[in-house]
Protein backbone atom coordinates (compact mmCIF):
# COMPACT_ATOMS: atom_id res chain seq x y z
CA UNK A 1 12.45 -19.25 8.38
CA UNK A 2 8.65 -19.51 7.96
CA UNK A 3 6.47 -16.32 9.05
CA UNK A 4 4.79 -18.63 11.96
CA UNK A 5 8.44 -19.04 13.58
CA UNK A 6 9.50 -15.16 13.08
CA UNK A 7 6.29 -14.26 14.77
CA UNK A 8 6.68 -16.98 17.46
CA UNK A 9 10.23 -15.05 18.46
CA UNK A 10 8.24 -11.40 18.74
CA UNK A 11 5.96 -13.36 21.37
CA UNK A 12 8.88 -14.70 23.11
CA UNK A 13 10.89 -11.10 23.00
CA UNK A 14 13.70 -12.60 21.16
CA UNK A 15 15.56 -10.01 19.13
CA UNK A 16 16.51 -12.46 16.54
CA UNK A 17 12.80 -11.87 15.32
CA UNK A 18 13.97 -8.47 13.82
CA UNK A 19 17.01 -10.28 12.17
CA UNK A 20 15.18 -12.93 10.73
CA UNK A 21 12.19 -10.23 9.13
CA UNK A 22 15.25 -8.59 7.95
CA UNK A 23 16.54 -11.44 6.09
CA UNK A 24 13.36 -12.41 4.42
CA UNK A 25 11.69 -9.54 4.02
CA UNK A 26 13.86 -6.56 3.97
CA UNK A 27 14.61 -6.51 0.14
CA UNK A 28 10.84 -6.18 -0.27
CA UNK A 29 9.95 -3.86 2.85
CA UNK A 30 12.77 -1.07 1.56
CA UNK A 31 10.80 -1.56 -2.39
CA UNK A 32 7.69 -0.52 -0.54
CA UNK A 33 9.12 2.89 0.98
CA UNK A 34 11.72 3.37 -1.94
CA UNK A 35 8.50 3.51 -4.39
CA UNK A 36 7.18 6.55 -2.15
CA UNK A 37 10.64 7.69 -0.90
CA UNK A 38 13.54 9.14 -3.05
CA UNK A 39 16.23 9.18 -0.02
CA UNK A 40 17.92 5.96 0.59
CA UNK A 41 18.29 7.26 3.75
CA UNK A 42 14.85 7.76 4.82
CA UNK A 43 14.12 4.62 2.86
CA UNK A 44 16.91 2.62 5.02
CA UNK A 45 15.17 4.58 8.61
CA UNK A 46 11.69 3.40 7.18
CA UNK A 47 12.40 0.05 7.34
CA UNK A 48 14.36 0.07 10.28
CA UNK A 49 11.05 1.99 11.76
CA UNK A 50 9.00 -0.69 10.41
CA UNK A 51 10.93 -3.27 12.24
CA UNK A 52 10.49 -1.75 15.53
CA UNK A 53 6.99 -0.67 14.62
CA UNK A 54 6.09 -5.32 14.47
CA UNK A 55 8.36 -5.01 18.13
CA UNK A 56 5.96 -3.06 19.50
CA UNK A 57 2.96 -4.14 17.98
CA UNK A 58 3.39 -8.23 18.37
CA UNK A 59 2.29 -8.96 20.57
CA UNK A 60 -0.49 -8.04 21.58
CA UNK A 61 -0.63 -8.72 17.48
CA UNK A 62 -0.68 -12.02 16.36
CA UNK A 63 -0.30 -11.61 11.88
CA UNK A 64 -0.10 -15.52 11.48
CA UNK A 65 -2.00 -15.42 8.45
CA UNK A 66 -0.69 -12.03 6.85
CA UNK A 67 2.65 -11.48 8.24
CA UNK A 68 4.01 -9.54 4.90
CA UNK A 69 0.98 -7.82 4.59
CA UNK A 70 0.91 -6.46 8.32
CA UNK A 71 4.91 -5.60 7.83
CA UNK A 72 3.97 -3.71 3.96
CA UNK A 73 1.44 -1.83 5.60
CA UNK A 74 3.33 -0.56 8.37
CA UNK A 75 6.17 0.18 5.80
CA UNK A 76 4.16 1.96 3.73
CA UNK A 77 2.20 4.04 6.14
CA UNK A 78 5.58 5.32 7.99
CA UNK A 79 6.91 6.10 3.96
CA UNK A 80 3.91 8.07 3.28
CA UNK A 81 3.96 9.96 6.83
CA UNK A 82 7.48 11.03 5.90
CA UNK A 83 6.97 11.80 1.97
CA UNK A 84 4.55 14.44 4.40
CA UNK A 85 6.94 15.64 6.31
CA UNK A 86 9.45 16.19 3.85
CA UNK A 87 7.04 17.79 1.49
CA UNK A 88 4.86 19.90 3.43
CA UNK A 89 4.33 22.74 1.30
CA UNK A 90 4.65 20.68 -2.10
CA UNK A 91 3.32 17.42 -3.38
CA UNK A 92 6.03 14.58 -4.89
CA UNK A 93 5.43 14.13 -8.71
CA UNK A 94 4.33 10.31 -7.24
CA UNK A 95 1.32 11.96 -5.21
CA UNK A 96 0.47 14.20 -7.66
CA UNK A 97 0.09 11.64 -10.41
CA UNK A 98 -1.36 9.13 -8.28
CA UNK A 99 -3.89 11.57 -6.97
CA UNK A 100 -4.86 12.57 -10.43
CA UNK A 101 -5.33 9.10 -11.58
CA UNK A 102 -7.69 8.11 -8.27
CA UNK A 103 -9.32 11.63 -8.61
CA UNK A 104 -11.92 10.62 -10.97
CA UNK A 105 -13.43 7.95 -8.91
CA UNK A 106 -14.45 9.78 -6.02
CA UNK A 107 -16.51 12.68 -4.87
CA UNK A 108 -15.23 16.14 -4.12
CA UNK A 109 -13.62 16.04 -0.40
CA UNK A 110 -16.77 18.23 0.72
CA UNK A 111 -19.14 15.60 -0.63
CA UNK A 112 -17.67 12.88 0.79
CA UNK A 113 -16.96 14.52 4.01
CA UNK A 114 -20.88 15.09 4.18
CA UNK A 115 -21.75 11.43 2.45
CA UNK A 116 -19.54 9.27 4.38
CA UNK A 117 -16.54 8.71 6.57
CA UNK A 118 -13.23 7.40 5.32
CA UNK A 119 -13.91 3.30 7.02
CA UNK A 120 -17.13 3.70 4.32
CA UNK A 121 -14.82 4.44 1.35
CA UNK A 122 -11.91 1.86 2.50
CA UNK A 123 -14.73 -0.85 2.90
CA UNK A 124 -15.85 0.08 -0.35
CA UNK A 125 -13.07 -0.11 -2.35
CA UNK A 126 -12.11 -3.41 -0.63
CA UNK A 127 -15.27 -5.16 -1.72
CA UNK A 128 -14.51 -4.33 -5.32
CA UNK A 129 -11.32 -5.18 -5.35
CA UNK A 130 -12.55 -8.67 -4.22
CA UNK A 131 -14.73 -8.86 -7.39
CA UNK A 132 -11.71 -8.79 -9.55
CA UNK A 133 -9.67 -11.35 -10.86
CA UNK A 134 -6.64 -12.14 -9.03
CA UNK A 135 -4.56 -10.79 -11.80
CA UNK A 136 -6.50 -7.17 -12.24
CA UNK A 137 -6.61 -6.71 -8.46
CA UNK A 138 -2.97 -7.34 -8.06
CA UNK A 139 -2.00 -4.47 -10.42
CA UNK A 140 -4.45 -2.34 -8.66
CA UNK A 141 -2.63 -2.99 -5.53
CA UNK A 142 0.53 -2.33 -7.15
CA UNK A 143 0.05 0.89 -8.50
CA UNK A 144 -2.34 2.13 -5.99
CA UNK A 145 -1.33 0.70 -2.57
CA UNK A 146 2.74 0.08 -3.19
CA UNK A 147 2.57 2.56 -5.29
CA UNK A 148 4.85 0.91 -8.03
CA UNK A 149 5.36 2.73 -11.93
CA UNK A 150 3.35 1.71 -14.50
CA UNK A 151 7.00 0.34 -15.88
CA UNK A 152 8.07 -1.45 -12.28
CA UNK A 153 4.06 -3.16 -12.78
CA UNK A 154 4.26 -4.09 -16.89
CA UNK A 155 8.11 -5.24 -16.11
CA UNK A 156 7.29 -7.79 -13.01
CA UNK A 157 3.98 -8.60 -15.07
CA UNK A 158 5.40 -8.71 -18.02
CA UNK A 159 3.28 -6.91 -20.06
CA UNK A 160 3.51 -3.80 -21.99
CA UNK A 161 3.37 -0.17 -20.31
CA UNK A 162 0.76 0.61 -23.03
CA UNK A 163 -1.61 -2.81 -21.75
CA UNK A 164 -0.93 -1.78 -17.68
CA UNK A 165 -1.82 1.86 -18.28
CA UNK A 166 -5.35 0.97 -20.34
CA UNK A 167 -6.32 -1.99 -17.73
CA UNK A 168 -5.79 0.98 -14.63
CA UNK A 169 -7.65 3.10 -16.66
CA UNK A 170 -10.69 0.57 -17.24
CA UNK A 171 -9.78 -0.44 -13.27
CA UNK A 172 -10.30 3.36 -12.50
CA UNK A 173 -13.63 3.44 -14.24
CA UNK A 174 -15.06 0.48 -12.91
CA UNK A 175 -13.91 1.71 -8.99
CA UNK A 176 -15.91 4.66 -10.43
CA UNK A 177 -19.08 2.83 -11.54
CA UNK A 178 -18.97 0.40 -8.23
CA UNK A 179 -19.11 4.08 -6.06
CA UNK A 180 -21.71 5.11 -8.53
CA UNK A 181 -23.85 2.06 -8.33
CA UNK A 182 -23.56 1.87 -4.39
CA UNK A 183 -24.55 5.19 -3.94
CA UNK A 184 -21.34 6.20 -2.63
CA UNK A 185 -20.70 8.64 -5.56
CA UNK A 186 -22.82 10.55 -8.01
């Protein structure tokens, strides 16, 4: 069933809506949390959360356009509110790395607490994103916002780990020059 009709059943109420965003986009929804989640468990509630999350939220929501992209996000914020939870004293080798990587092309939390607020940074990092090409900007997205392995990205790109890690890196460096140049960063 096309994403128009799925979305046409949350405006009507019908509870086959859930079914049908099961069916087509399950598979992908529990790749989402299981790339920030190690529990299949908690994976399995995310998605299940998720689903109820586009209940409540369509309407007055109406993701015509970006129906997989309104369900990911919900999927992923709900995974990454429970990694949280379950890790409140201790950060996830995942974070830690991923964190680490990003670290370089920001500020210090102080200076960008003073600089800017958080909408500045997101708007930001959105316009460069939209000055790469397709391909660059997907495995940016990948490894950054689904938070998939440099292996998961070089396998479903088919490229070598070696060629994903040194095009994040170069990715990383030009996020970093782009803050740099906007005067978002020093």
């Amino acid at each position: 069933m096309d994403d128009a009709k799925i979305i046409a059943l949350y405006l009507c109420r019908d509870e086959k809506a859930v079914s049908e965003t099961e069916k087509k986009y399950g598979k992908r929804l529990a790749a989402i949390a299981g790339n920030v989640l190690s529990d299949a468990r908690d994976v399995e509630e995310i998605v299940n959360d998720t689903y109820h999350q586009a209940w409540r939220l369509i309407p007055p929501n109406e993701p015509r356009d970006c129906f997989f992209a309104f369900l990911s996000r919900i999927t992923r914020n709900l995974a990454l509110d429970r990694c949280r939870e379950n890790n409140a004293a201790k950060r996830t080798g995942v974070t830690v790395e991923l964190t680490d990587e990003l670290a370089e092309c920001t500020a210090s939390d102080d200076d960008v607490e003073l600089a800017v607020e958080g909408a500045e940074l997101y708007g930001q990092v959105s316009a460069f994103l939209r000055t790469l090409p397709k391909n660059r900007r997907n495995m940016f997205m990948r490894r950054y916002y689904y938070l998939q392995s440099v292996s998961e990205i070089a396998e479903q790109l088919h490229m070598s780990e070696s060629r994903v890690k040194t095009t994040l890196f170069r990715l990383r460096q030009s996020l970093r020059m782009y803050l740099i140049k906007g005067g978002f960063i020093t």
